[in-house]
C-alpha atoms as a PDB file:
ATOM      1  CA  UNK A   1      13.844   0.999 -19.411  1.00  0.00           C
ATOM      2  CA  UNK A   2      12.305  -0.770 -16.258  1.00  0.00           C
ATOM      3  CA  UNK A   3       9.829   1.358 -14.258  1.00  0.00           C
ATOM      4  CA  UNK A   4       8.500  -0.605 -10.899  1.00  0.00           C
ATOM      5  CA  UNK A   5       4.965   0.007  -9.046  1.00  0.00           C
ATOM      6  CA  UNK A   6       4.177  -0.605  -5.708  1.00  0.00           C
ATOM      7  CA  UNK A   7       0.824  -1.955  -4.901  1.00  0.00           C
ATOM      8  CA  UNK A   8      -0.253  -2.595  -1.036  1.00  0.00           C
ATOM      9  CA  UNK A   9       1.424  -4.068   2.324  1.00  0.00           C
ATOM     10  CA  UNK A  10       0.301  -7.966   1.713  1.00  0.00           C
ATOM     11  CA  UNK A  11      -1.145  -8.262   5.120  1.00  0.00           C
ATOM     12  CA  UNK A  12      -3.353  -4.831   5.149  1.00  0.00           C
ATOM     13  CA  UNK A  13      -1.792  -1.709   7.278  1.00  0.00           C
ATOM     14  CA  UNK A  14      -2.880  -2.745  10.761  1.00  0.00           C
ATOM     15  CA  UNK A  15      -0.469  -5.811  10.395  1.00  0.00           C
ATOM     16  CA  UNK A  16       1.923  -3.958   8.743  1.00  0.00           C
ATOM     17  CA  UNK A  17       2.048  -1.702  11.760  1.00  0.00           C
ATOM     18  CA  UNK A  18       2.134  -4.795  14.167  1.00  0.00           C
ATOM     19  CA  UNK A  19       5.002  -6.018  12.367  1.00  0.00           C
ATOM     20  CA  UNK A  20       6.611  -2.749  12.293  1.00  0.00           C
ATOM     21  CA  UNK A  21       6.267  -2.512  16.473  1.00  0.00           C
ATOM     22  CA  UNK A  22       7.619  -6.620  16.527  1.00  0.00           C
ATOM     23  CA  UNK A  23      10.358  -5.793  13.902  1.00  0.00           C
ATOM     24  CA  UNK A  24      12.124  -2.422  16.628  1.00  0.00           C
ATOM     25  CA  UNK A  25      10.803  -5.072  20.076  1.00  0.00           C
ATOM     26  CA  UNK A  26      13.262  -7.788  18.213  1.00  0.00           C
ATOM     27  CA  UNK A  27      16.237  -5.699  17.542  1.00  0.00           C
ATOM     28  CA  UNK A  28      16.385  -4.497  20.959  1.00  0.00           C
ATOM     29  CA  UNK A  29      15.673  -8.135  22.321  1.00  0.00           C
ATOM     30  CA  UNK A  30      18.433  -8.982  20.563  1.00  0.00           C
ATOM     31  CA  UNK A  31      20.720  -6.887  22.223  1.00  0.00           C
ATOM     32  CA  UNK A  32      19.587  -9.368  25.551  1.00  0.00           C
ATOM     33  CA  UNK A  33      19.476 -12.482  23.768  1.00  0.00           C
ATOM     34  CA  UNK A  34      19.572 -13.985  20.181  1.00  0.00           C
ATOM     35  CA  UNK A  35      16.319 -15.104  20.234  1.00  0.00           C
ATOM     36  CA  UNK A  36      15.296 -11.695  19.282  1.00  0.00           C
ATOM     37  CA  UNK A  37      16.384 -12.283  15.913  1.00  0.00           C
ATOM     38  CA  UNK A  38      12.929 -14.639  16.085  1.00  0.00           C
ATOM     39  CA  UNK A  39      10.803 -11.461  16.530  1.00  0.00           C
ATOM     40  CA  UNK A  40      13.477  -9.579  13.883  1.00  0.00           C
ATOM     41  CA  UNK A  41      12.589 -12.149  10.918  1.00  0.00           C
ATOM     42  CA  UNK A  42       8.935 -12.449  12.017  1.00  0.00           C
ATOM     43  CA  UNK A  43       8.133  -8.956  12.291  1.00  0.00           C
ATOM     44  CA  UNK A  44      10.116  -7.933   8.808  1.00  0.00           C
ATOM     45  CA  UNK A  45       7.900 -10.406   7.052  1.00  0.00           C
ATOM     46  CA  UNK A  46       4.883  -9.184   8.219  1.00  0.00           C
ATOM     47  CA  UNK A  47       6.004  -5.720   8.073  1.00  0.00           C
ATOM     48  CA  UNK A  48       7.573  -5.321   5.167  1.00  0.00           C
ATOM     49  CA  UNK A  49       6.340  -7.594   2.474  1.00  0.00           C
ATOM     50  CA  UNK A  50       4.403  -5.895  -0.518  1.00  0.00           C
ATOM     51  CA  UNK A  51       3.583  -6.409  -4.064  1.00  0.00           C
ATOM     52  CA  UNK A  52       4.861  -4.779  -6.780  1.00  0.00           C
ATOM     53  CA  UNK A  53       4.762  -4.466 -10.632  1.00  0.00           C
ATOM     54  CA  UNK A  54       7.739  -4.526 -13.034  1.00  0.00           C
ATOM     55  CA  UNK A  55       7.542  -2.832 -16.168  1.00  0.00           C
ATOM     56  CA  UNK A  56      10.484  -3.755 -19.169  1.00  0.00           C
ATOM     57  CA  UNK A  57       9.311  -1.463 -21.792  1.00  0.00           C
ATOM     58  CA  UNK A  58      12.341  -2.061 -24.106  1.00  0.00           C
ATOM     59  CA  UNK A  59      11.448  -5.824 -24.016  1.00  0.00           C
ATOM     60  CA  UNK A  60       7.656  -5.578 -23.711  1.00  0.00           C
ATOM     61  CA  UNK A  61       7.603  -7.744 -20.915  1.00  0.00           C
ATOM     62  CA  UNK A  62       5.989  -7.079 -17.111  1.00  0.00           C
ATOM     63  CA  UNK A  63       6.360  -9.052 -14.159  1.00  0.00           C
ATOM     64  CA  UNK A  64       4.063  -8.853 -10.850  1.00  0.00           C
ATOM     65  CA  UNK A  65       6.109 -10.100  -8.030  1.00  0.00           C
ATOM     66  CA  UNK A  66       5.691 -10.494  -4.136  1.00  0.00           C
ATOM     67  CA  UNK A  67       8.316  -8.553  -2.445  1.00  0.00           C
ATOM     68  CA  UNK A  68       9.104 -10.419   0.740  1.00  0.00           C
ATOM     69  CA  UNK A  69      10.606  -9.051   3.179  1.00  0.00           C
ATOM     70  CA  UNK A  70      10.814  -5.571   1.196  1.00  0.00           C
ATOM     71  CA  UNK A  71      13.550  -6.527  -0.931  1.00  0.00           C
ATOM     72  CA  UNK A  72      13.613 -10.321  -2.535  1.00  0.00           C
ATOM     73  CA  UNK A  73      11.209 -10.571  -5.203  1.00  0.00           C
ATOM     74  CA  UNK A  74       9.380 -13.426  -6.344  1.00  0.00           C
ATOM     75  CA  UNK A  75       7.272 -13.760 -10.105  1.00  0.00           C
ATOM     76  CA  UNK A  76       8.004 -14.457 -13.350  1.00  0.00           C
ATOM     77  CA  UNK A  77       8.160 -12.369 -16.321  1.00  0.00           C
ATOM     78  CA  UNK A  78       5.150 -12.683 -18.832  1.00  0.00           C
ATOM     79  CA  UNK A  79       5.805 -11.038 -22.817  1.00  0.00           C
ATOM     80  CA  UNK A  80       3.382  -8.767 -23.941  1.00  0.00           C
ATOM     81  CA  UNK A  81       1.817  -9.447 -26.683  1.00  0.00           C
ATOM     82  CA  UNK A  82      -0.175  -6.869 -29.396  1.00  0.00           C
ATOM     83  CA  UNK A  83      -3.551  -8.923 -28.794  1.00  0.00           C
ATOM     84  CA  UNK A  84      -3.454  -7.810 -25.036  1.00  0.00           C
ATOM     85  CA  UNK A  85      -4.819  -4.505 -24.265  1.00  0.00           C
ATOM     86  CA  UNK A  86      -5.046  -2.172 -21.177  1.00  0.00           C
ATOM     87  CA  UNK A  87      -7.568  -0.932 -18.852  1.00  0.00           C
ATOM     88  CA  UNK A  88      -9.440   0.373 -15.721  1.00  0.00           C
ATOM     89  CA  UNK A  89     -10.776  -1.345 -13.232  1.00  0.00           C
ATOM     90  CA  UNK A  90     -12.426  -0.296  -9.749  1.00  0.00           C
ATOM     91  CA  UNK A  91     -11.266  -1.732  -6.614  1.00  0.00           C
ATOM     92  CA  UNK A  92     -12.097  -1.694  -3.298  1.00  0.00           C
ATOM     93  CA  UNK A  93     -10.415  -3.181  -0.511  1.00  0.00           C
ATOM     94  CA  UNK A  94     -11.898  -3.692   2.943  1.00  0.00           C
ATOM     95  CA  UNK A  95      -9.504  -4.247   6.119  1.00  0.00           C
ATOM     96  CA  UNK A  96     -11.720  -5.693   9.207  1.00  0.00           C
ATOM     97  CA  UNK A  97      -9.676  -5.429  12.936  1.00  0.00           C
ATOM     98  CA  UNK A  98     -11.223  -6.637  16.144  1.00  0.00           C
ATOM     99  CA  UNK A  99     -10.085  -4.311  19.198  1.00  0.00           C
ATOM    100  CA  UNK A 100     -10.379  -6.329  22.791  1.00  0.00           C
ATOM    101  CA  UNK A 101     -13.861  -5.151  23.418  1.00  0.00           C
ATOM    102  CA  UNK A 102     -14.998  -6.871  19.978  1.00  0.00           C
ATOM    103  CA  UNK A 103     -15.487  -3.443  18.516  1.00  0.00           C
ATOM    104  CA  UNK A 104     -14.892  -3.860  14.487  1.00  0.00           C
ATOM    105  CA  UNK A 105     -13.165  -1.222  12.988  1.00  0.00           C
ATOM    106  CA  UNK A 106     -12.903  -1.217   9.082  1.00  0.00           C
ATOM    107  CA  UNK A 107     -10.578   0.479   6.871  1.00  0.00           C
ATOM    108  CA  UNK A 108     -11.734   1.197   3.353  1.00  0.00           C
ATOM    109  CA  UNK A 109      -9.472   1.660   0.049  1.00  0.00           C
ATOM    110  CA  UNK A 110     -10.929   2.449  -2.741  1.00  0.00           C
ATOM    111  CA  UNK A 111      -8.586   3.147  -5.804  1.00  0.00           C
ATOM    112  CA  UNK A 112      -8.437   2.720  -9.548  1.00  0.00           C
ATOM    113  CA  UNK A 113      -6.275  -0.184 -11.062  1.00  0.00           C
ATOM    114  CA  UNK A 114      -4.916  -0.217 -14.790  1.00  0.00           C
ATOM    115  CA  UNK A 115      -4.897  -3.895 -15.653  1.00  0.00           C
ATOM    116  CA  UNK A 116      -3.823  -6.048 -18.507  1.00  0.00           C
ATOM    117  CA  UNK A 117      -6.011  -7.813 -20.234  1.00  0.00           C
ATOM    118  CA  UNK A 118      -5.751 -10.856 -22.369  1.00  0.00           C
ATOM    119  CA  UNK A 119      -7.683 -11.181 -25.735  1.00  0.00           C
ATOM    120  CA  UNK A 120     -10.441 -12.633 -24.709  1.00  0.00           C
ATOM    121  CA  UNK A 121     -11.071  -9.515 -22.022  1.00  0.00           C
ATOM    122  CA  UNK A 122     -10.169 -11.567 -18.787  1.00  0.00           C
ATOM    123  CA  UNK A 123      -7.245  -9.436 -16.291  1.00  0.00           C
ATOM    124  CA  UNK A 124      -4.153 -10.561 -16.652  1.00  0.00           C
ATOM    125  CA  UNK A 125      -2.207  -9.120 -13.883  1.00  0.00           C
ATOM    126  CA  UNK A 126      -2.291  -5.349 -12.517  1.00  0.00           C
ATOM    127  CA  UNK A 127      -0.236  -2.616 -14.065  1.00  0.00           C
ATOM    128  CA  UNK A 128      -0.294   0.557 -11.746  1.00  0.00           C
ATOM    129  CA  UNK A 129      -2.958   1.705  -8.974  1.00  0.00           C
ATOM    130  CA  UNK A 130      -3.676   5.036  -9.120  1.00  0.00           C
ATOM    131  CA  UNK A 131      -5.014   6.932  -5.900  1.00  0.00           C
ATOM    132  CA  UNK A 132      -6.634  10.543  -7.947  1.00  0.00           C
ATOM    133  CA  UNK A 133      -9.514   9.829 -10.251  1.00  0.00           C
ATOM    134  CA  UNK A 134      -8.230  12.920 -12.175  1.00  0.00           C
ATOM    135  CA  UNK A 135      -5.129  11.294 -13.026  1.00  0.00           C
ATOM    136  CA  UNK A 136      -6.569   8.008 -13.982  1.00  0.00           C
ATOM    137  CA  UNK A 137      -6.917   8.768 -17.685  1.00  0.00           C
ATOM    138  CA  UNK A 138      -3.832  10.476 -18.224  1.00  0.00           C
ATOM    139  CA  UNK A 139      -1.849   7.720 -16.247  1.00  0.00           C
ATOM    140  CA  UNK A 140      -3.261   5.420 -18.660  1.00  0.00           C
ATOM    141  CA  UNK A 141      -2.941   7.021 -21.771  1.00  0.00           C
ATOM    142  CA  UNK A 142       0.760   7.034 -20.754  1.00  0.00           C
ATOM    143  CA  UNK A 143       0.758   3.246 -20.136  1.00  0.00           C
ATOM    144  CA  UNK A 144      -0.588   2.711 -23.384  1.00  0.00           C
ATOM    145  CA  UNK A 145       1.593   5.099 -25.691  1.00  0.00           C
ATOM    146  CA  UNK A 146       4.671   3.367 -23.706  1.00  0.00           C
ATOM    147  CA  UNK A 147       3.646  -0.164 -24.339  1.00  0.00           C
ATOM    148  CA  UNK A 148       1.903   0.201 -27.570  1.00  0.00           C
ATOM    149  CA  UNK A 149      -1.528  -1.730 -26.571  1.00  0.00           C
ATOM    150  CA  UNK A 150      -5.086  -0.191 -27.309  1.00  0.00           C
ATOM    151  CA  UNK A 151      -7.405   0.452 -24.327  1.00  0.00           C
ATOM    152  CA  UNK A 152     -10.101  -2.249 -23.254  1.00  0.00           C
END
C-alpha cells in the first residue's frame, strides 16, 4: 500500500499565486497567438510544482520527490531499514515579498515535520508535515506502527 504526502508549493505561495495569474494570462494569449503557450509552461512551473513524500509500506521503502509541474515526479526510492527510526522536528518557514513601495511583508509557517532518521540521529528525508500540534503524536504513532521503526 502506497500512501503520498504533500509538503509545500516549491517557490512559497506568493509565487505560486503569480504563477497561477501567468498560467489563466497564457491560455487566453494563446487563443491570440502561440506564444502564449510561453506564459502556459512558465506559469505551470511556477505554479504548480510541489514536493511530496511517497510511502511503500508493503516494501518498506519511501521516496521524496519534486513534483514538477504538479504531476511528473522526480526522486528515487530509498529502503528502510530497522536501524532508522522516526521523529519530530519543528519547522518554520519564513516567505519575505517586496510590494512597489519597498514595504516587506512576511508570511510565517510554522508546522511540525515527522522525519526519518538514520542511525547515527542525522534526518534523512521528511515523512509527513502535520499542521495541529494535537495530532502530532497520534500521526506519528501511526507512522511508526505502519513502518515498524522506534521513535527518535
Amino acid at each position: 500500500m502506497k500512501e503520498t504526502f504533500k509538503f509545500k508549493k516549491a517557490f512559497g505561495p506568493v509565487a505560486s499565486f503569480s504563477g497561477h495569474v501567468i498560467l489563466i494570462v497564457g491560455i487566453i494569449a494563446t487563443y491570440f497567438s502561440i506564444a502564449g503557450l510561453v506564459l502556459v509552461l512558465f506559469g505551470a512551473f511556477v505554479g504548480l510544482t510541489y514536493s511530496s513524500t511517497t510511502i511503500d509500506y508493503s516494501q518498506r521503502k519511501v521516496k521524496f520527490s519534486n513534483c514538477l509541474f504538479g504531476f511528473i515526479k522526480t526522486g528515487k526510492w530509498i529502503d528502510i531499514n530497522n536501524d532508522m527510526r522516526i521523529g519530530l522536528n519543528k519547522s518554520s518557514t519564513i516567505y519575505r515579498t517586496y510590494s512597489k513601495s519597498n514595504r516587506i511583508l512576511d508570511i510565517t509557517a510554522k508546522h511540525l515535520m515527522i522525519y526519518l532518521y538514520d542511525d547515527r540521529g542525522n534526518p534523512i528525508i521528511p515523512l509527513k508535515m502535520i499542521t495541529k500540534d494535537n495530532n502530532a503524536e497520534k500521526e506519528l504513532e501511526d507512522l511508526k506502527n505502519k513502518l515498524g521503526l522506534p521513535s527518535y
